[in-house]
N, C-alpha and C. Protein backbone atom coordinates (compact mmCIF):
# COMPACT_ATOMS: atom_id res chain seq x y z
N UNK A 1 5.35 9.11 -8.84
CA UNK A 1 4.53 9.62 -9.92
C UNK A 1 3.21 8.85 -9.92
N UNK A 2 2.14 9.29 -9.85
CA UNK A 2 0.72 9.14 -9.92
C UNK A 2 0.30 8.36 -11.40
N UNK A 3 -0.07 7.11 -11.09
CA UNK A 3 -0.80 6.90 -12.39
C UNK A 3 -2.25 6.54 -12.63
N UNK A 4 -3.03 6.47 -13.48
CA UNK A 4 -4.79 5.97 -13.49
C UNK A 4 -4.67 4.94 -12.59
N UNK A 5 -3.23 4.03 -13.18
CA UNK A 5 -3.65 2.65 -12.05
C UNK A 5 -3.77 2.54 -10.97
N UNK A 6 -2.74 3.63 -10.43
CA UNK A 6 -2.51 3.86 -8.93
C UNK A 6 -3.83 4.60 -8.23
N UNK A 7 -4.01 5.00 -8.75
CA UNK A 7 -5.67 5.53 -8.59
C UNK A 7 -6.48 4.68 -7.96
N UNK A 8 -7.02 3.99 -9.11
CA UNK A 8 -8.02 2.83 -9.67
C UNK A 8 -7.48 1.90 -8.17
N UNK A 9 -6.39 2.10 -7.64
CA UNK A 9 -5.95 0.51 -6.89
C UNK A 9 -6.53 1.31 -5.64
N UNK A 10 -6.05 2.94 -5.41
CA UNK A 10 -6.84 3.11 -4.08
C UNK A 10 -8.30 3.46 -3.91
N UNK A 11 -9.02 3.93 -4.90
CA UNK A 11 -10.34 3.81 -5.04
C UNK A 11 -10.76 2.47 -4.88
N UNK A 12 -10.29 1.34 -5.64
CA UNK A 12 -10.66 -0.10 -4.81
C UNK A 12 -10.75 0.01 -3.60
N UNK A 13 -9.61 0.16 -2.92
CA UNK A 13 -9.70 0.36 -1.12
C UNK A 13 -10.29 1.81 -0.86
N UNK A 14 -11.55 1.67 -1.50
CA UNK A 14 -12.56 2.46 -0.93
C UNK A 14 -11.93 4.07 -0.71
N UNK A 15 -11.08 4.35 -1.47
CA UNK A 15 -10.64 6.19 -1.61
C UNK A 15 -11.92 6.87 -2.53
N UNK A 16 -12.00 7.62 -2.49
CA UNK A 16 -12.82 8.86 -3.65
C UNK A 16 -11.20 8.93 -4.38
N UNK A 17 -11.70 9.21 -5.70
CA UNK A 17 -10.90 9.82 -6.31
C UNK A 17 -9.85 11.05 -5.97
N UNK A 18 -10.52 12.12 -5.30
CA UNK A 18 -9.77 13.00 -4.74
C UNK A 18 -8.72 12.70 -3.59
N UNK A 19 -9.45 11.63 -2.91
CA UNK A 19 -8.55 11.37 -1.74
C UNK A 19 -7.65 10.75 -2.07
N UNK A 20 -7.90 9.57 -2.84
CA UNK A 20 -6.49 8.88 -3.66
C UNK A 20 -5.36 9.93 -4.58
N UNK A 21 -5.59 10.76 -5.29
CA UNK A 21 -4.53 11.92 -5.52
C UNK A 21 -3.97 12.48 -4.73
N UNK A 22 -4.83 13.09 -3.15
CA UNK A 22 -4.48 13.41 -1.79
C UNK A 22 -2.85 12.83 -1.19
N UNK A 23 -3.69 11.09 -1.19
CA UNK A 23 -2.76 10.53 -0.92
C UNK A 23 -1.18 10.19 -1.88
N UNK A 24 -1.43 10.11 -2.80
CA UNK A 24 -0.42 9.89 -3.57
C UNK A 24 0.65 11.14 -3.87
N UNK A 25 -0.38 12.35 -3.57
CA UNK A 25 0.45 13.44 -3.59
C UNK A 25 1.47 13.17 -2.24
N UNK A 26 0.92 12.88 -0.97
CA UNK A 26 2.07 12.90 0.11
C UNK A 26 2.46 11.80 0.44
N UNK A 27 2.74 10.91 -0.74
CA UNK A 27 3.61 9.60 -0.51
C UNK A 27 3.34 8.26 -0.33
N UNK A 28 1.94 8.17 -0.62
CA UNK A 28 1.36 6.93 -0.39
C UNK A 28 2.41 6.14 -1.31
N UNK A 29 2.54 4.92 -0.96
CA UNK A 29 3.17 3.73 -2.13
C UNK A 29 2.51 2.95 -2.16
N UNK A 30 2.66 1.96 -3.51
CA UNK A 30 1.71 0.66 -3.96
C UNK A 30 2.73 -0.22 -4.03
N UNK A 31 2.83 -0.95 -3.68
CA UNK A 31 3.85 -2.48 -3.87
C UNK A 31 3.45 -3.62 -4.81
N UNK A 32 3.76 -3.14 -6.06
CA UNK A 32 3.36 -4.67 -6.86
C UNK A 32 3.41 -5.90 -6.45
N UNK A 33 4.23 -6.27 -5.24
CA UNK A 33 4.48 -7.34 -5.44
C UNK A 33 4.46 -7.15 -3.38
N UNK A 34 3.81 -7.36 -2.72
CA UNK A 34 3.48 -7.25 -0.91
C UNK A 34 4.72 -7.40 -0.69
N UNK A 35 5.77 -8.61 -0.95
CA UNK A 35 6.74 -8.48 -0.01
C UNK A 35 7.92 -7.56 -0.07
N UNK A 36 7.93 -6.49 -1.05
CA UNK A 36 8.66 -5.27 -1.16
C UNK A 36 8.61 -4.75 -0.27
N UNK A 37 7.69 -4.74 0.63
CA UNK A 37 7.55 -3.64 1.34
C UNK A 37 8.34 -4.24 2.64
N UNK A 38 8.25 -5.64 3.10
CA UNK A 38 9.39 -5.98 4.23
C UNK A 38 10.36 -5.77 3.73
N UNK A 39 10.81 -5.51 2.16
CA UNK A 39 12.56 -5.61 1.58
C UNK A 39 12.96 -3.94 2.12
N UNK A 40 11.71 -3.05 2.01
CA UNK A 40 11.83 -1.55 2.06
C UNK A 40 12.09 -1.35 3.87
N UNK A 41 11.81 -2.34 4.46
CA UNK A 41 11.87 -1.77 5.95
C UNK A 41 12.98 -2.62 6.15
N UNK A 42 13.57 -3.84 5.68
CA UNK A 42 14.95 -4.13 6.02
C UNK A 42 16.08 -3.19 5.15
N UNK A 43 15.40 -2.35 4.29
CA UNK A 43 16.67 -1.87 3.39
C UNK A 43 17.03 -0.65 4.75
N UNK A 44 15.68 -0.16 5.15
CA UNK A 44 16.05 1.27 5.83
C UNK A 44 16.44 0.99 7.56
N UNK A 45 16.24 -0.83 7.78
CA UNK A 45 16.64 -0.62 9.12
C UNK A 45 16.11 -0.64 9.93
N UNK A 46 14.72 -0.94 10.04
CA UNK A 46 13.12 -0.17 10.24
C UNK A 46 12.15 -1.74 10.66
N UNK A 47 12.84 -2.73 10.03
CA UNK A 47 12.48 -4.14 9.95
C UNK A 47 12.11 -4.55 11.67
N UNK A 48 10.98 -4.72 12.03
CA UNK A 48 10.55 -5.48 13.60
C UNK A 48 10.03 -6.50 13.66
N UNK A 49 10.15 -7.47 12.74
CA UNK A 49 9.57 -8.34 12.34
C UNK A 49 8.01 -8.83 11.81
N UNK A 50 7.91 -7.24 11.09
CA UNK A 50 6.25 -7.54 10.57
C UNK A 50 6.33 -8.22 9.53
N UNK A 51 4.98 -8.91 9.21
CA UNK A 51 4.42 -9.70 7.89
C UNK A 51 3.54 -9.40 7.31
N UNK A 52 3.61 -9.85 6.02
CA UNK A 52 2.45 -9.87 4.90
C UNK A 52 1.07 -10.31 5.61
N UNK A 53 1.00 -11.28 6.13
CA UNK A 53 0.39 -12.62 7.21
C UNK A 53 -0.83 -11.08 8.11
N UNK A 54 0.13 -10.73 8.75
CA UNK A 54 -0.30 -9.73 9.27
C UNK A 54 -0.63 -8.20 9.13
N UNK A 55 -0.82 -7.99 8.22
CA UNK A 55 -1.09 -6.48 7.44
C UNK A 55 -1.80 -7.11 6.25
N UNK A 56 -2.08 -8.41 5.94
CA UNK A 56 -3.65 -8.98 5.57
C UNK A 56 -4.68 -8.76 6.70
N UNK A 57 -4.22 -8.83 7.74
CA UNK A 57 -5.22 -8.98 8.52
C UNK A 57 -5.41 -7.38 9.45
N UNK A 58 -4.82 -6.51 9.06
CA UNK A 58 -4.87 -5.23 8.87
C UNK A 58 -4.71 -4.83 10.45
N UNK A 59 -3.25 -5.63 10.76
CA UNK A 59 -2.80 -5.32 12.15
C UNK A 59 -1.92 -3.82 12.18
N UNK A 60 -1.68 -2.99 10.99
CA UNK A 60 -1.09 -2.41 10.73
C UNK A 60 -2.19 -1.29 9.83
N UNK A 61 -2.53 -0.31 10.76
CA UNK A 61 -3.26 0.96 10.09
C UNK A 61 -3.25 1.68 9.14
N UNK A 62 -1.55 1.63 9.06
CA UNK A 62 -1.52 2.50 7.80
C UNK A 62 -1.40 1.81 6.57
N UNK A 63 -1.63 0.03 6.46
CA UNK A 63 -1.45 -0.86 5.64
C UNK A 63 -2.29 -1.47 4.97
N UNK A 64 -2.56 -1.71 3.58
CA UNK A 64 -3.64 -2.39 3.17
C UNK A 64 -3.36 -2.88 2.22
N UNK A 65 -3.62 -4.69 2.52
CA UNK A 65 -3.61 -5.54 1.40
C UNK A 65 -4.62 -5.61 0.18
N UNK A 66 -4.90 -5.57 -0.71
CA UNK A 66 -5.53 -5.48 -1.51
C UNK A 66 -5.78 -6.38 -2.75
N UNK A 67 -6.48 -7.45 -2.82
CA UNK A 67 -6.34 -8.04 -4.60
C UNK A 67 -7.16 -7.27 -5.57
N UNK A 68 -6.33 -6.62 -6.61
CA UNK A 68 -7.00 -6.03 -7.78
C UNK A 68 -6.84 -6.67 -8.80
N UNK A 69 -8.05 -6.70 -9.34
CA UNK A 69 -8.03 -7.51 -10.95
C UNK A 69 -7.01 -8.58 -10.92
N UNK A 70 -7.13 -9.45 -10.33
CA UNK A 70 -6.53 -10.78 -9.80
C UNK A 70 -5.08 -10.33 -9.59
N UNK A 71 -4.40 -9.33 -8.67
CA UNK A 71 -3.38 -9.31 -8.26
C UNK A 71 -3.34 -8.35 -6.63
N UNK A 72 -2.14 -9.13 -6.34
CA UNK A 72 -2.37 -8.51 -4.71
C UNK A 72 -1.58 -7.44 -4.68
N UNK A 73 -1.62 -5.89 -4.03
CA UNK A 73 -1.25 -5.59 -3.85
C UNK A 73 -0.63 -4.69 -2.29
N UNK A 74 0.40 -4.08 -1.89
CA UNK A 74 0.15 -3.54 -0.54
C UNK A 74 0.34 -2.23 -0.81
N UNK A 75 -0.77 -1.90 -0.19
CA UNK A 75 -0.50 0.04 -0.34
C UNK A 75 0.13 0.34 1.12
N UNK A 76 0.93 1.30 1.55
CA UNK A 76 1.53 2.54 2.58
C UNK A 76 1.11 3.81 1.91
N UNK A 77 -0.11 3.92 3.36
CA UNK A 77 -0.43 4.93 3.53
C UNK A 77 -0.09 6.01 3.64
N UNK A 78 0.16 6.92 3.28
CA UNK A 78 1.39 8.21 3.98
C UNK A 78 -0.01 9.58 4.32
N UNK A 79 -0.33 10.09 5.17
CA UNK A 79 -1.32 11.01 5.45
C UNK A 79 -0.38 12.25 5.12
């Protein structure tokens, strides 16, 4: 479910408004908290040993670390 915040967090990472609804319509996710998202690829199995470490440093395309309004977050991209 789409919220202003979720918005607001991909317009930070440089979305238009439209494109951030775009995305959120086909699945983008926001991770309050970055290391959910290694808990989400060991839950499904999927785990190759990526890091936070490294999807800061945006070794990972469809990944983006982000600090908003003093909090970090990781978005997955979903096109």
């Amino acid at each position: 479910m789409k919220t202003n915040k979720d918005i607001a967090i991909l317009m930070y990472d440089n979305c238009t408004r439209k494109e951030a609804e775009q995305y959120l319509k086909n699945g983008t996710l926001i991770y309050d908290n970055p290391s959910e998202w290694i808990d989400s690829l060991k839950d499904c199995n999927c785990y190759e040993g990526e890091t936070i470490e490294e999807a800061r440093q945006y070794k990972y395309e469809n990944i983006s670390v982000i600090e908003y309004q003093g909090h970090e977050y990781l978005i997955e991209y979903t096109c």
